[in-house]
Protein backbone atom coordinates (compact mmCIF):
# COMPACT_ATOMS: atom_id res chain seq x y z
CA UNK A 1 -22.04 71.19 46.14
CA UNK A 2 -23.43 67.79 46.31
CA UNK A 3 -20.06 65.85 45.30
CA UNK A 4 -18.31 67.97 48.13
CA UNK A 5 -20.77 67.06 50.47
CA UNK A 6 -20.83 63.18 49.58
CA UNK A 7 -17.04 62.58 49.76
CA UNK A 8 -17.04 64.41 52.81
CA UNK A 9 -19.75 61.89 54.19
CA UNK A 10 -18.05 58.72 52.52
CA UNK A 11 -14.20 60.08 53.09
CA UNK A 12 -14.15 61.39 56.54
CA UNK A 13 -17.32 60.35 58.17
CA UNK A 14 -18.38 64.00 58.57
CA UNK A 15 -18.70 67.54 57.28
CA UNK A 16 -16.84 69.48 60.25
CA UNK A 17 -13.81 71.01 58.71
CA UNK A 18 -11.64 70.85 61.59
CA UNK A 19 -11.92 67.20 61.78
CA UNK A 20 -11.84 66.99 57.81
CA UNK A 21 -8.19 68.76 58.43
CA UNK A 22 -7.16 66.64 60.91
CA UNK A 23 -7.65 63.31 59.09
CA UNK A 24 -6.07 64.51 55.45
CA UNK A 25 -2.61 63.14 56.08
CA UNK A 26 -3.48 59.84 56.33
CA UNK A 27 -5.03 60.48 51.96
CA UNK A 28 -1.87 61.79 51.22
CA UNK A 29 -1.49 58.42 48.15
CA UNK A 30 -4.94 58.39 47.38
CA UNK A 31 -5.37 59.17 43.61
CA UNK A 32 -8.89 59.04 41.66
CA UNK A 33 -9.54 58.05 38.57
CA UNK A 34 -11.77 59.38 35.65
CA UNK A 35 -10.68 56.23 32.88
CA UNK A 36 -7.23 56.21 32.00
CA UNK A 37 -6.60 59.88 33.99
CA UNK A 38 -5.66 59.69 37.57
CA UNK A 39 -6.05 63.29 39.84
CA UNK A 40 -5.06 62.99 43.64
CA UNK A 41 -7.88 62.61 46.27
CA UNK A 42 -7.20 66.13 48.14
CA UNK A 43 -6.33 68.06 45.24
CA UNK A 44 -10.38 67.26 44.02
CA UNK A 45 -11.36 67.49 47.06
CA UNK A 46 -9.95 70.80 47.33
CA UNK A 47 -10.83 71.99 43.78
CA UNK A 48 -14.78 71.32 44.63
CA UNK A 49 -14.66 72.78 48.16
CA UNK A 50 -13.37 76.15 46.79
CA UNK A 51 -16.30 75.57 43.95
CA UNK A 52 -18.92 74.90 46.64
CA UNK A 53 -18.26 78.25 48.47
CA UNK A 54 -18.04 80.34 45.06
CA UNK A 55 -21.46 79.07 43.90
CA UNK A 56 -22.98 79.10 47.57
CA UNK A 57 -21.38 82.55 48.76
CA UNK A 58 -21.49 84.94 45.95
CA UNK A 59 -22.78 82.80 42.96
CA UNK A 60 -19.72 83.80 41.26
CA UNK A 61 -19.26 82.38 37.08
CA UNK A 62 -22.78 80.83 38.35
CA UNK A 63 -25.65 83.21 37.91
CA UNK A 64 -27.38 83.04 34.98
């Protein structure tokens, strides 16, 4: 929940999800890298903002 929230702060200058949708064509080249392994920007970005409402929602694969 925490990475979400921090490269929503850093990326897009906010956390409202209309404006977060309205700025994502302009990361459309933007690729991260973890070493020598390279994932695009908004496919991460995506990946932990499904995460983030799975563990905050319904604490689903995350109660222990």
């Amino acid at each position: 929940m925490f990475i979400t929230f921090t490269l929503s702060i850093v990326v897009f200058n906010t956390t409202d999800l209309s404006m977060i949708f309205v700025k994502t064509p302009f990361l459309l080249f933007h690729l991260i890298y973890f070493g020598e392994y390279g994932i695009h920007f908004l496919t991460f970005f995506t990946i932990s903002l499904v995460l983030t409402g799975g563990i905050k929602a319904a604490q689903f694969f995350f109660h222990v």
